[in-house]
N, C-alpha and C. Protein backbone atom coordinates (compact mmCIF):
# COMPACT_ATOMS: atom_id res chain seq x y z
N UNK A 1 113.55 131.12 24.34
CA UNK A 1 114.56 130.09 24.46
C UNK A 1 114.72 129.34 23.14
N UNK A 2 114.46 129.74 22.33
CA UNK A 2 114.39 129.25 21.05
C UNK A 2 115.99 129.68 20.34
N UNK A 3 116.07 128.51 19.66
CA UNK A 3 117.20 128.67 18.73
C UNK A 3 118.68 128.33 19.69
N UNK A 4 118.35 128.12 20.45
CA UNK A 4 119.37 127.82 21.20
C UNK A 4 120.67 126.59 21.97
N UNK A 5 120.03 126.01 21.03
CA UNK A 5 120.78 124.47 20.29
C UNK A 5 120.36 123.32 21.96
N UNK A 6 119.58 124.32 22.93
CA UNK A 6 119.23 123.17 24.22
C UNK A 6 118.93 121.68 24.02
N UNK A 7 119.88 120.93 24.53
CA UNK A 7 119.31 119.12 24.34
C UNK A 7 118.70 118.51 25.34
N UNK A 8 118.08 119.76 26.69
CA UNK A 8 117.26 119.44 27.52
C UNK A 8 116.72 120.24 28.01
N UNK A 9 116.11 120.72 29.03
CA UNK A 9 114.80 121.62 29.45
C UNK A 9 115.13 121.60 31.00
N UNK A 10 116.05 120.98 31.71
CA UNK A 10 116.22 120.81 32.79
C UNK A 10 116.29 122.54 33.54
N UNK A 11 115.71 122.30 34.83
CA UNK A 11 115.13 123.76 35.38
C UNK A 11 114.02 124.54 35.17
N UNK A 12 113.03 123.86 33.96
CA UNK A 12 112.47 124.89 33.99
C UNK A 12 111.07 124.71 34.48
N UNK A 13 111.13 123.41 35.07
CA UNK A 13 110.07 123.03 36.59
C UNK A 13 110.10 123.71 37.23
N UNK A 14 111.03 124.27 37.97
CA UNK A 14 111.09 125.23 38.66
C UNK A 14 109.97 126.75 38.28
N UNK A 15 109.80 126.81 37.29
CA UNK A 15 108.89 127.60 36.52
C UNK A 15 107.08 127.64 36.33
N UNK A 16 106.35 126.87 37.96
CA UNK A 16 104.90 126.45 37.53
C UNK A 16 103.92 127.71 37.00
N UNK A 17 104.16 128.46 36.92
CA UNK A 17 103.06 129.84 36.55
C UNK A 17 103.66 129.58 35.33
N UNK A 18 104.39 129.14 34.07
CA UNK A 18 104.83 129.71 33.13
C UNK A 18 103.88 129.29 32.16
N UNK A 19 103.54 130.14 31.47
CA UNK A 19 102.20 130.74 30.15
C UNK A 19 102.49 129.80 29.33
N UNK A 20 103.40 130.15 28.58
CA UNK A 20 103.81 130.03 26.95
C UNK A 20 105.10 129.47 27.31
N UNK A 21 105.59 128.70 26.17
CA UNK A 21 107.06 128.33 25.83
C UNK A 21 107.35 128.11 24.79
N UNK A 22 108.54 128.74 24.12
CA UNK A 22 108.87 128.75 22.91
C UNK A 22 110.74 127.90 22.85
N UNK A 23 110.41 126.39 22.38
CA UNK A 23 111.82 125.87 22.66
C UNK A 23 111.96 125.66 20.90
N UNK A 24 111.93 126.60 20.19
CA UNK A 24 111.59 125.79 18.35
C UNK A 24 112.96 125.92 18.38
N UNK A 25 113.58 125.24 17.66
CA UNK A 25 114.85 125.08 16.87
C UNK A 25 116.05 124.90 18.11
N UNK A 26 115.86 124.27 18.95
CA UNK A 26 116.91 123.26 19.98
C UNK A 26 117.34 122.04 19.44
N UNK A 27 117.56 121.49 19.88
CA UNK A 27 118.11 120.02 20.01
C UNK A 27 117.40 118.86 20.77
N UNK A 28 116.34 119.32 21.54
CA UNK A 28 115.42 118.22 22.30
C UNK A 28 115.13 117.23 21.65
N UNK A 29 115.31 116.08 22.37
CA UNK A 29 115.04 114.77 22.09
C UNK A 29 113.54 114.13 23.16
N UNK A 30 113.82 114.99 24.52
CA UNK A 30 112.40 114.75 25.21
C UNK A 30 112.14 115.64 26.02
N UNK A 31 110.94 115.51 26.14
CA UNK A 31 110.01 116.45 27.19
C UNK A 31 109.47 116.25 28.39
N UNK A 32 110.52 115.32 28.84
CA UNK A 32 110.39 114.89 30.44
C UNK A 32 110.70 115.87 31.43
N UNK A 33 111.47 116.91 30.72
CA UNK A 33 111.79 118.27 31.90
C UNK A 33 110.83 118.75 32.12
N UNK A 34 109.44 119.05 31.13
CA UNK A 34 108.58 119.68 31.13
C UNK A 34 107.90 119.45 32.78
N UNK A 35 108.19 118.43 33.09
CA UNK A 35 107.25 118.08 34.05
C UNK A 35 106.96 119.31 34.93
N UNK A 36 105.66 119.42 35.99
CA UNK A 36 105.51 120.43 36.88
C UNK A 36 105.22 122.25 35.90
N UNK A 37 104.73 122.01 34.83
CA UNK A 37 104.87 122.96 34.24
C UNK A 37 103.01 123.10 33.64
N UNK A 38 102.35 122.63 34.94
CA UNK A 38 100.88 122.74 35.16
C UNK A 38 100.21 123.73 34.46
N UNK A 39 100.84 125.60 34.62
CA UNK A 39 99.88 125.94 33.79
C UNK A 39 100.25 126.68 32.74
N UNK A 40 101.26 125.78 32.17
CA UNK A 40 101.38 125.90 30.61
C UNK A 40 100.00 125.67 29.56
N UNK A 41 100.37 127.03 28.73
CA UNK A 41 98.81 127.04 27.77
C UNK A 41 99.69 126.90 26.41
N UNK A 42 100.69 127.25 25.74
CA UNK A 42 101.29 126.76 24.78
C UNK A 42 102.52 127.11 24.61
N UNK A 43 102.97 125.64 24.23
CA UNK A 43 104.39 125.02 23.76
C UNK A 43 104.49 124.97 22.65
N UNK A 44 105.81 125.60 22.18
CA UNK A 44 106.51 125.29 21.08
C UNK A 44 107.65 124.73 20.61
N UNK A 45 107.45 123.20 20.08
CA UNK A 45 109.09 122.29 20.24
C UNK A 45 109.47 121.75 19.04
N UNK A 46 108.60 122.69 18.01
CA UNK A 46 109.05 122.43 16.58
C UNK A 46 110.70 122.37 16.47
N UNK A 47 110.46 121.79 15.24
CA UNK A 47 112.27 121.84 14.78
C UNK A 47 113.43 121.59 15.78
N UNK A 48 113.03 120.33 16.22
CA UNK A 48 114.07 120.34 17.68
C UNK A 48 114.28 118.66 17.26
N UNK A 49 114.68 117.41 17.86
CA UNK A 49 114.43 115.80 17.45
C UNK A 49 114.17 114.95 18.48
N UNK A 50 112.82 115.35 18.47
CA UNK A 50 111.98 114.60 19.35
C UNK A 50 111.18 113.56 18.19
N UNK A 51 111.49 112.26 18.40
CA UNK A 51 111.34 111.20 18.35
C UNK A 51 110.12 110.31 18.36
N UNK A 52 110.07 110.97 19.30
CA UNK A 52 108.42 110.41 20.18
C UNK A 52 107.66 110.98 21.30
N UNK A 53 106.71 111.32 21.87
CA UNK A 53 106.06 112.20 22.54
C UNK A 53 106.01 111.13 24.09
N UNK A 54 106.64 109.90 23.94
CA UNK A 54 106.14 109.32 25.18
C UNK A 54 106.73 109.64 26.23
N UNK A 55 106.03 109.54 27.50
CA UNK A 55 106.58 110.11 28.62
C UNK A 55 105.80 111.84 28.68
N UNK A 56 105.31 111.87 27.52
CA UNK A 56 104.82 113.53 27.62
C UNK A 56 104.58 113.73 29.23
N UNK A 57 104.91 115.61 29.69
CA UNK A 57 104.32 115.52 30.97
C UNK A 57 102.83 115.71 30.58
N UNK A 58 102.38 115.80 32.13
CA UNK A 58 101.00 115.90 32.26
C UNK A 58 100.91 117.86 32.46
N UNK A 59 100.15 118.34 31.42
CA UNK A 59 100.21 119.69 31.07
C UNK A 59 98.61 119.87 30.91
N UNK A 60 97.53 119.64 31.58
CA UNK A 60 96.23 120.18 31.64
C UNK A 60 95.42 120.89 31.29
N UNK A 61 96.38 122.16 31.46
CA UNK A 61 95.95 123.50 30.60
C UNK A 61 96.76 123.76 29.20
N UNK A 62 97.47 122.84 28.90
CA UNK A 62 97.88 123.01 27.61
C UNK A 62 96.63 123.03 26.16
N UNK A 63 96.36 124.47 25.69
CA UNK A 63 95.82 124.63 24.38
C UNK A 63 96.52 124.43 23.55
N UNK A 64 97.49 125.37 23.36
CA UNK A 64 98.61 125.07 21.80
C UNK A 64 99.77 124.28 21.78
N UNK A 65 99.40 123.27 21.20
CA UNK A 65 100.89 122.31 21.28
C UNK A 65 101.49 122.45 19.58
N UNK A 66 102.92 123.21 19.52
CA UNK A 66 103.82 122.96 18.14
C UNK A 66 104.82 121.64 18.33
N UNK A 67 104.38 120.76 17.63
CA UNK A 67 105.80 119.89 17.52
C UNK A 67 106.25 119.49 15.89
N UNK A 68 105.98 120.41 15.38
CA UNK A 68 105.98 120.67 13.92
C UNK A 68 107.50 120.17 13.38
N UNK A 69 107.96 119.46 12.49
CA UNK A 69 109.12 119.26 12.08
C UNK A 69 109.91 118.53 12.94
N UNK A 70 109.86 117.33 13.95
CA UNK A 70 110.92 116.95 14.35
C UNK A 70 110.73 115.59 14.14
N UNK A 71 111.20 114.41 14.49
CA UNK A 71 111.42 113.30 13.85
C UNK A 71 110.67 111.99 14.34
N UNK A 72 108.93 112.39 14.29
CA UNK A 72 108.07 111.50 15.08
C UNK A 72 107.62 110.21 13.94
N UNK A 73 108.00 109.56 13.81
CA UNK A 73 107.78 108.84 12.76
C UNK A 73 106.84 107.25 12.93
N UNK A 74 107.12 105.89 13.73
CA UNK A 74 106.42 105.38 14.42
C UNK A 74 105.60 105.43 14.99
N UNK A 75 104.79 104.24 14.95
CA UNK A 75 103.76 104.65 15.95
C UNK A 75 102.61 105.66 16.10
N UNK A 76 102.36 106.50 15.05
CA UNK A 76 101.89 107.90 15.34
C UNK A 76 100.78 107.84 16.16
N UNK A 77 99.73 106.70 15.57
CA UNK A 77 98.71 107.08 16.73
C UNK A 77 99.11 106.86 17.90
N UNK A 78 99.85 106.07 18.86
CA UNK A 78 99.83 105.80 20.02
C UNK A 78 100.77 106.95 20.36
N UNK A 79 101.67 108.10 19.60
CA UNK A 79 102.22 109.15 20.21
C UNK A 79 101.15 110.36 20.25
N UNK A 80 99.81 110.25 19.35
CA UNK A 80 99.18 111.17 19.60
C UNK A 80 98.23 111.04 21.30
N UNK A 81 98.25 109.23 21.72
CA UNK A 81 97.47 108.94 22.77
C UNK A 81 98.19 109.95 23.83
N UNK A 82 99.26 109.73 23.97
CA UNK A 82 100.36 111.01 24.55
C UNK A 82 99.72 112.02 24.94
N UNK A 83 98.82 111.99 24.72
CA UNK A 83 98.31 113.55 24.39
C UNK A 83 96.75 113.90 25.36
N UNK A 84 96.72 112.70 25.68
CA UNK A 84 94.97 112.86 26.36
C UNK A 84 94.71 113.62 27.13
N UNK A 85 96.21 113.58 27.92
CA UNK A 85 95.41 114.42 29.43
C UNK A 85 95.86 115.80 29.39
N UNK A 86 95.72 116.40 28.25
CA UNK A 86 95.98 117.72 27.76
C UNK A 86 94.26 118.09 27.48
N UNK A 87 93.69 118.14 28.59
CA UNK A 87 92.47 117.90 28.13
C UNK A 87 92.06 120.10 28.24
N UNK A 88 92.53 120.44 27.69
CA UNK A 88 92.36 121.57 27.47
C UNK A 88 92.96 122.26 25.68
N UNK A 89 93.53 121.13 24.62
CA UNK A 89 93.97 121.13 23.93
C UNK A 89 93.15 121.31 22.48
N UNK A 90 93.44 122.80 21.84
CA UNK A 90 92.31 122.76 20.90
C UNK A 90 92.89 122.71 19.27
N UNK A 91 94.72 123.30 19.51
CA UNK A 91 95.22 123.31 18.74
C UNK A 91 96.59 122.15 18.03
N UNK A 92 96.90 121.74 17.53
CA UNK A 92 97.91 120.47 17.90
C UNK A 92 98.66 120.92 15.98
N UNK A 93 99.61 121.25 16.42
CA UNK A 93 100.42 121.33 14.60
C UNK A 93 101.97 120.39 15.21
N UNK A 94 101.75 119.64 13.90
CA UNK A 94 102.87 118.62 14.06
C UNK A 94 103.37 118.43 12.23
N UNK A 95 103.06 119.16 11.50
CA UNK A 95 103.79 118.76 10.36
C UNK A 95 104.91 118.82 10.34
N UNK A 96 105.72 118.56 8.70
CA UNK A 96 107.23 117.64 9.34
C UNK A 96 107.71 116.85 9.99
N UNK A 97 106.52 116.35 10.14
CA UNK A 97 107.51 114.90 11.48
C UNK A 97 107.32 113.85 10.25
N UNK A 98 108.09 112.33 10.00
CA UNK A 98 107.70 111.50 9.11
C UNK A 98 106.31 111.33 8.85
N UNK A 99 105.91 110.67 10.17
CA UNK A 99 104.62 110.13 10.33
C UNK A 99 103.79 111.01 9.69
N UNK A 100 103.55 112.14 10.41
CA UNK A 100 102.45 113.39 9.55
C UNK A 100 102.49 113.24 7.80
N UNK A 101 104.06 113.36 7.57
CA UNK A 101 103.52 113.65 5.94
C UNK A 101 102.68 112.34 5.29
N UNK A 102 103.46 111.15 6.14
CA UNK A 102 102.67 110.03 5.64
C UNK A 102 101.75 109.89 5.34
N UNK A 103 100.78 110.37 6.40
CA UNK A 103 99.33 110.58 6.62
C UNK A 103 98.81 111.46 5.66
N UNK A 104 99.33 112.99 5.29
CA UNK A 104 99.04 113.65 4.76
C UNK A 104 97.86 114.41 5.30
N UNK A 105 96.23 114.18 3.78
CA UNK A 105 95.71 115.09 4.51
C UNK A 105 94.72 114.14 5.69
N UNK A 106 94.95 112.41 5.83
CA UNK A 106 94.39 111.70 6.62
C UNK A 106 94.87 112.54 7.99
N UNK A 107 95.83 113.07 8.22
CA UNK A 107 96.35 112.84 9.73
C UNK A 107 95.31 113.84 10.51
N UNK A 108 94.43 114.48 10.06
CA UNK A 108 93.56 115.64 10.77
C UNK A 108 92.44 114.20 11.34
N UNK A 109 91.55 113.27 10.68
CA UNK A 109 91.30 112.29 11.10
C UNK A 109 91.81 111.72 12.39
N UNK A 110 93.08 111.58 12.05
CA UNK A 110 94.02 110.59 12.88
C UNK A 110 93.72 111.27 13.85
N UNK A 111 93.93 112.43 14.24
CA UNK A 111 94.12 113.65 15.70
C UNK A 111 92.59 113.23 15.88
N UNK A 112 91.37 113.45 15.38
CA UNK A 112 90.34 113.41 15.59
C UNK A 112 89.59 111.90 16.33
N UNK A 113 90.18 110.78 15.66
CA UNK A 113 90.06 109.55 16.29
C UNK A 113 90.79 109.54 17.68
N UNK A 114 92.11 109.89 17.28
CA UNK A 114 92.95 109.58 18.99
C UNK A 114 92.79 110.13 19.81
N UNK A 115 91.99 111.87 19.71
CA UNK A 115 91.83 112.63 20.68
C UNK A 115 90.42 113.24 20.69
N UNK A 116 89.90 112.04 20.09
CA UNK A 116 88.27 112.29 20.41
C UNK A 116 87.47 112.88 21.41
N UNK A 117 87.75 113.01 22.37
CA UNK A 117 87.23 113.22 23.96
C UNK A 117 88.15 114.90 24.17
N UNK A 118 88.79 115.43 23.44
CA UNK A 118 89.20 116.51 23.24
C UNK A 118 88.58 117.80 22.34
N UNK A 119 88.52 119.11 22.70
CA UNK A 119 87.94 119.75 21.74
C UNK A 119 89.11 119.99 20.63
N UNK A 120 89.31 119.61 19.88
CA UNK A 120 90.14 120.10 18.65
C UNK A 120 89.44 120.65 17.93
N UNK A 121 90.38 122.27 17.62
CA UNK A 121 89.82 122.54 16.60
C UNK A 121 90.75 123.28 15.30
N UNK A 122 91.74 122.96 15.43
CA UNK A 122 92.74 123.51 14.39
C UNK A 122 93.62 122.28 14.44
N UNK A 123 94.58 121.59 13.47
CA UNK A 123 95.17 120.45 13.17
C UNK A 123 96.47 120.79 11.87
N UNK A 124 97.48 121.00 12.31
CA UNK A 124 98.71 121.86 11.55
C UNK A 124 98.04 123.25 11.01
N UNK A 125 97.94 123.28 9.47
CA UNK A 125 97.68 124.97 9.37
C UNK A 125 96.38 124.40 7.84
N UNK A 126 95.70 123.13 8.53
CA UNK A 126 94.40 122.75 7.87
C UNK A 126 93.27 123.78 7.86
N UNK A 127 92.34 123.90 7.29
CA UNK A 127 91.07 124.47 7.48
C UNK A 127 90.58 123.93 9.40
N UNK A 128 90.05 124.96 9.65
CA UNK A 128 89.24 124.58 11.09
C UNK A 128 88.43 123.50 10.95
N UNK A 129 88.36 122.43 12.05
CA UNK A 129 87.64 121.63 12.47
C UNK A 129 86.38 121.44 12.30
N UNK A 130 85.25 121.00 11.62
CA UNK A 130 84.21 120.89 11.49
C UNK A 130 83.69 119.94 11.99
N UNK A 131 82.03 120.27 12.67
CA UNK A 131 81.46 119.23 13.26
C UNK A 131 81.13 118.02 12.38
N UNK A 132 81.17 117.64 11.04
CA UNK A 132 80.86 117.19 10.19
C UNK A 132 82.42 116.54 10.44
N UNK A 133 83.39 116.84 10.40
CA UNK A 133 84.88 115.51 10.52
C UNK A 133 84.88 115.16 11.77
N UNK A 134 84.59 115.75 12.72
CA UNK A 134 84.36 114.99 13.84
C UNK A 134 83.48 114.01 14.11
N UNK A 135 82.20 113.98 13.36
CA UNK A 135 81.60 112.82 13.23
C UNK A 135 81.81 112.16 12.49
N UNK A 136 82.51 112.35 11.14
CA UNK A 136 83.20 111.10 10.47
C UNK A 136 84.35 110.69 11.11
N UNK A 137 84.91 111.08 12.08
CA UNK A 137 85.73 110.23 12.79
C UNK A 137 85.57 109.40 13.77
N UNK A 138 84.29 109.79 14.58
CA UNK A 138 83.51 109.26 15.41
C UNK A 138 83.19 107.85 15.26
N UNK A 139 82.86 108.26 13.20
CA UNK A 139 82.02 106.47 12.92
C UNK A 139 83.47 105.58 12.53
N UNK A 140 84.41 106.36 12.11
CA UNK A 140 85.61 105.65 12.04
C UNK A 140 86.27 104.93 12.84
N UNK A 141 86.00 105.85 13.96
CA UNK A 141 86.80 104.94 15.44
C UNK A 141 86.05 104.17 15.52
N UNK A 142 84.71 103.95 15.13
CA UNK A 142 83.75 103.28 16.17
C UNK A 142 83.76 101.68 14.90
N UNK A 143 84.04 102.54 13.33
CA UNK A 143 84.49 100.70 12.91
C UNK A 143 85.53 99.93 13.02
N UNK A 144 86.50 100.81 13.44
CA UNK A 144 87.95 100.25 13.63
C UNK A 144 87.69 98.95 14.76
N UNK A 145 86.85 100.04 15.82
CA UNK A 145 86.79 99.17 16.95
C UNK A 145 86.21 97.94 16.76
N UNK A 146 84.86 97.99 15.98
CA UNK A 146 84.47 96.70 15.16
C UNK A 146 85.08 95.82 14.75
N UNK A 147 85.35 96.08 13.17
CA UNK A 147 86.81 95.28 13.04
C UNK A 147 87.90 95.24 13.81
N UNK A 148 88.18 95.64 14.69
CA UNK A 148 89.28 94.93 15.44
C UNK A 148 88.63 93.78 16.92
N UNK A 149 87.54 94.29 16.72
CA UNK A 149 86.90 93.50 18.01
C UNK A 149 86.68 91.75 17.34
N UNK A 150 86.25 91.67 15.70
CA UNK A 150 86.04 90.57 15.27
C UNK A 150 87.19 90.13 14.80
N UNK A 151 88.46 90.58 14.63
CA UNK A 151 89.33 89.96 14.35
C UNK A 151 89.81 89.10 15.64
N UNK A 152 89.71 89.68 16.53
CA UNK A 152 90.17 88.70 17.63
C UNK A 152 89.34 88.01 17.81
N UNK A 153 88.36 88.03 17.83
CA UNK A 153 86.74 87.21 18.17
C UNK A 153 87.50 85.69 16.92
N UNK A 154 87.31 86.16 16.06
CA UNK A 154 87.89 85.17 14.28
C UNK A 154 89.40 84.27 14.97
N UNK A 155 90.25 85.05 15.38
CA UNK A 155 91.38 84.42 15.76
C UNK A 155 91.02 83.75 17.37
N UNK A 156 90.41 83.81 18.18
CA UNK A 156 90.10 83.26 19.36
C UNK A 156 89.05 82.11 18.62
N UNK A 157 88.89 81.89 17.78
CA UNK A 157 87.86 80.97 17.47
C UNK A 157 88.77 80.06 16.66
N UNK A 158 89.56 80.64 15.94
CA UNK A 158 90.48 79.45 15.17
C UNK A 158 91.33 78.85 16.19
N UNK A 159 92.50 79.62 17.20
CA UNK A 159 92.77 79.16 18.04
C UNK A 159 92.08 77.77 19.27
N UNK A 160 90.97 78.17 19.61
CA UNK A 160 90.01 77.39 20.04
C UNK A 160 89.67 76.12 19.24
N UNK A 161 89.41 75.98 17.63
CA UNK A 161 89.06 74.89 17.01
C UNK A 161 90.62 74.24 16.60
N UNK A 162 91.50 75.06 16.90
CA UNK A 162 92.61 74.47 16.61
C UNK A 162 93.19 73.12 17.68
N UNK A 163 93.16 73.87 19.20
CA UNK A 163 93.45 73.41 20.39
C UNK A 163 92.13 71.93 20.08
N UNK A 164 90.97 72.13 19.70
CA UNK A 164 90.34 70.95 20.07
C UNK A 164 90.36 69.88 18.76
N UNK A 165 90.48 70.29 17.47
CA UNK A 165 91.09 69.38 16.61
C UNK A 165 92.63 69.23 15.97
N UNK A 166 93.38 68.58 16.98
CA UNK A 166 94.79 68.04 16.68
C UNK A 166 95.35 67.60 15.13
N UNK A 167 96.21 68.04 14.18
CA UNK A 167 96.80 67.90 13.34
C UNK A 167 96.42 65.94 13.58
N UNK A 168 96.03 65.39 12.48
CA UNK A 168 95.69 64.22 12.21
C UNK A 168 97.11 63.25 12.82
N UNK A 169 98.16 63.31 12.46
CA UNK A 169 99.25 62.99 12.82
C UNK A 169 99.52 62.82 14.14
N UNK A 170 99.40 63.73 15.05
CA UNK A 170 99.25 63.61 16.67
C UNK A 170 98.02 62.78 16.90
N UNK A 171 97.02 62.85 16.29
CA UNK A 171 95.67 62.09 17.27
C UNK A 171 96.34 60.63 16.72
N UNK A 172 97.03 60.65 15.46
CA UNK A 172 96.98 58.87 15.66
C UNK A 172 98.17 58.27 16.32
N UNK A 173 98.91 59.31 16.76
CA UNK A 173 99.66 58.82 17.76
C UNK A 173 99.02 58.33 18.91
């Protein structure tokens, strides 16, 4: 079904045994048709203008996901969260989208932090996955979470000394 200028996927729920799918070079903007398409093992929706992955269906047995080249730019990590309950997912190529080149060669990281709890082991057409980047991503997520845990901790504390000492001007009112 490729090449075929499709700007939707509608019907092909109807399709739950289907293996493989090859939609590269359409017109898709989303992958909400996908739905019911349980034991899909790999998709291909490169070169099509998909936007954003949200709403992804829930695809279980999905191993190979292509969304190589289409126009994911925002947001990237929270479109890779998109992605969790693909918990059979080892392969994930998404270059060409904004976001990816941004990242460059960070974005194999990025996949590795957001889909930690996943076996990945190939990330666009990078060298294979090593247990050695998976644990540097491991300690990465795990300082992010740090620093982000004390930044709010820092801002709940200024907030707090703020609320109890009033701008001089109000108390002498």
């Amino acid at each position: 079904m490729s090449e075929n200028k499709l700007a939707n996927c509608a019907g092909l729920a109807a399709m739950p045994k289907l293996l493989e799918l090859n939609l590269n070079g359409n017109a898709l903007t989303s992958l909400t048709d996908l739905r019911g398409l349980g034991s899909l093992k790999k998709l291909d929706v490169g070169k099509n203008k998909l936007a954003t992955l949200d709403k992804f269906p829930v695809l279980p047995e999905l191993e190979h996901f292509d969304a190589s080249e289409n126009l994911i730019e925002a947001n990237g990590e929270k479109e890779l969260e998109n992605l969790e309950q693909c918990e059979n997912l080892t392969t994930l190529l998404m270059a060409g989208n904004p976001w990816v080149d941004e990242k460059g060669d960070d974005f194999k990281k990025e996949v590795l932090i957001a889909l930690e709890q996943l076996n990945i082991v190939q990330v666009n057409d990078m060298e294979p996955v090593t247990s050695e980047e998976k644990a540097d991503a491991k300690t990465e997520k795990a300082e992010r979470e740090k620093a982000r845990l004390e930044a709010e901790e820092e801002a709940r504390k200024a907030a707090e000394e703020a609320a109890n000492n009033p701008p001089e001007e109000e108390a002498a009112e």
